[in-house]
Protein backbone atom coordinates (compact mmCIF):
# COMPACT_ATOMS: atom_id res chain seq x y z
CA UNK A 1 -19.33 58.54 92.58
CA UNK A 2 -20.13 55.01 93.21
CA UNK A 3 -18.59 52.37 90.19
CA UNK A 4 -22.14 52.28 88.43
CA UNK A 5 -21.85 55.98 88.01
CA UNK A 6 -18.81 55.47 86.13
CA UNK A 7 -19.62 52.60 84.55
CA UNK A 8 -22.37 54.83 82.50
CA UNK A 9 -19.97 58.06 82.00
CA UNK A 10 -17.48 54.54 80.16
CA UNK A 11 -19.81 53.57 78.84
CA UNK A 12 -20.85 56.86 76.82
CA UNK A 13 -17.26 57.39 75.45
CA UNK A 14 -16.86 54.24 74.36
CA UNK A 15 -20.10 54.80 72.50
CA UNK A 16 -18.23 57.72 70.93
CA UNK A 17 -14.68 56.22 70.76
CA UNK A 18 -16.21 53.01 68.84
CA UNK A 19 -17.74 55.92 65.95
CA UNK A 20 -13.75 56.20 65.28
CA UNK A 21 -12.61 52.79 65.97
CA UNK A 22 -15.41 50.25 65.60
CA UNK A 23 -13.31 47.50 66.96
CA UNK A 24 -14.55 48.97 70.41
CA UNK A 25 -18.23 47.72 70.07
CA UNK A 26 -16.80 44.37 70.56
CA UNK A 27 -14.91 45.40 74.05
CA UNK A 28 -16.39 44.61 77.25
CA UNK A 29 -15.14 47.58 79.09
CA UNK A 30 -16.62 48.40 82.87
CA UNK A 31 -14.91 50.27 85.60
CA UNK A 32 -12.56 47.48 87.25
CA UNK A 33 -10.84 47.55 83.37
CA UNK A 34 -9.59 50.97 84.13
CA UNK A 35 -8.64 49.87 87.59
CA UNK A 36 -6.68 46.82 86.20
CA UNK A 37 -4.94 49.19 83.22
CA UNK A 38 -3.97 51.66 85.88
CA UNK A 39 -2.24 48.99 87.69
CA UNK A 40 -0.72 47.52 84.93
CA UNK A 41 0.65 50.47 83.69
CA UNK A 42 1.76 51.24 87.20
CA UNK A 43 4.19 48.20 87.25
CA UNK A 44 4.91 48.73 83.65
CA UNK A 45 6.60 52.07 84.79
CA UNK A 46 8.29 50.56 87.78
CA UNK A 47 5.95 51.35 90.92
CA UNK A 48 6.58 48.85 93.37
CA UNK A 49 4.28 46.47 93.88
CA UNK A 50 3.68 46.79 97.30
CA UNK A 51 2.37 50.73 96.68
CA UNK A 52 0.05 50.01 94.06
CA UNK A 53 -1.52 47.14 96.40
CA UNK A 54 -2.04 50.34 98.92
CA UNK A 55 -3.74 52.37 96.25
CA UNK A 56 -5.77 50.30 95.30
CA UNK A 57 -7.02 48.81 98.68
CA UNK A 58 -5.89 45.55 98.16
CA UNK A 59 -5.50 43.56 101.99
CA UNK A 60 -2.90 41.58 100.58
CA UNK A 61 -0.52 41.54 98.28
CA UNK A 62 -1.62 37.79 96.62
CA UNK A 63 -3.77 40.08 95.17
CA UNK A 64 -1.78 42.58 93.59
CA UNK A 65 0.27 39.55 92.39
CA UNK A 66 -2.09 38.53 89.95
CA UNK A 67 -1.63 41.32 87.77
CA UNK A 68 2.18 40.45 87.83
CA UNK A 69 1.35 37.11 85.93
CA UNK A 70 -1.13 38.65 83.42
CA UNK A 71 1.36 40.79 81.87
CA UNK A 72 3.69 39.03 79.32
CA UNK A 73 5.44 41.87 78.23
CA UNK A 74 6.46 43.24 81.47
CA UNK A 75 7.80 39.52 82.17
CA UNK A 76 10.05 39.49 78.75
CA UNK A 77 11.43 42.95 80.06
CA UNK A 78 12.10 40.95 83.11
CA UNK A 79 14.00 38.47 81.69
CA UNK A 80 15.85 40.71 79.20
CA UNK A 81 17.13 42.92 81.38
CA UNK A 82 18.63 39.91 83.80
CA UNK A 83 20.04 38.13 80.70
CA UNK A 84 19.36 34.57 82.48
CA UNK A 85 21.74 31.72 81.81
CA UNK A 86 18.95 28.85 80.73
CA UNK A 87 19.87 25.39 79.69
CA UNK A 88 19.36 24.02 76.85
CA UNK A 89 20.52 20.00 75.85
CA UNK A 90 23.08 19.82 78.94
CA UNK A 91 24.83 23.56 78.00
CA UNK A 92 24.44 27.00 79.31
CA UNK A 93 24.18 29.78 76.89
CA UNK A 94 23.17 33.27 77.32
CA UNK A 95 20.51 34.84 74.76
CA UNK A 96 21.84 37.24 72.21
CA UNK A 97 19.14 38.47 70.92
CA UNK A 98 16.22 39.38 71.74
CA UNK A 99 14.31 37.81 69.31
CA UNK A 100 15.35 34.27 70.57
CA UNK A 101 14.52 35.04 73.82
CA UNK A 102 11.14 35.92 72.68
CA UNK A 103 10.97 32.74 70.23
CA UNK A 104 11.92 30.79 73.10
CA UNK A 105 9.13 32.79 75.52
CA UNK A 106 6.53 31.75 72.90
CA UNK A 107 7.30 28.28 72.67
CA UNK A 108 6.58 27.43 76.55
């Protein structure tokens, strides 16, 4: 099935979908969004990045990379989980909590 095939089948059930949940007439959805959800939620649940580049054909792994940088979430995980020690007016502290961390995330 070539990607126009499945842009139509997408673009039937969103037809439907957005009957439900209007806010989906307003999408742009085509077939590389499913592409670029499946490898987001591939590094979400801890594929390595090097396999989903393989899956999805990718000849180098710049261009996996990108998908590292577009999600925030997965990048606050990241930083929770390694606790950094950032500095902050000459001092090192160590967040507590995570809602400072993401306070802090926000403010860049």
């Amino acid at each position: 099935m070539s990607r126009f095939g499945v842009r139509i089948i997408l673009q039937k059930y969103v037809r439907k979908a957005s009957e439900k949940l209007p806010v989906l007439k307003r999408k742009r959805l085509h077939p590389h969004s499913l592409r670029h959800s499946a490898a987001v939620h591939l590094l979400r649940s801890g594929v390595d990045i090097s396999t989903i580049a393989h899956l999805l054909g990718h000849a180098s792994l710049n261009t996996t990379n990108r998908y590292l940088s577009i999600d925030l979430e997965a990048k606050r995980e990241a930083i929770e989980k390694a606790q950094p020690l950032l500095t902050g007016n000459g001092k090192q502290q160590r967040w507590r909590k995570r809602a400072d961390l993401i306070a802090w995330l926000e403010s860049l």
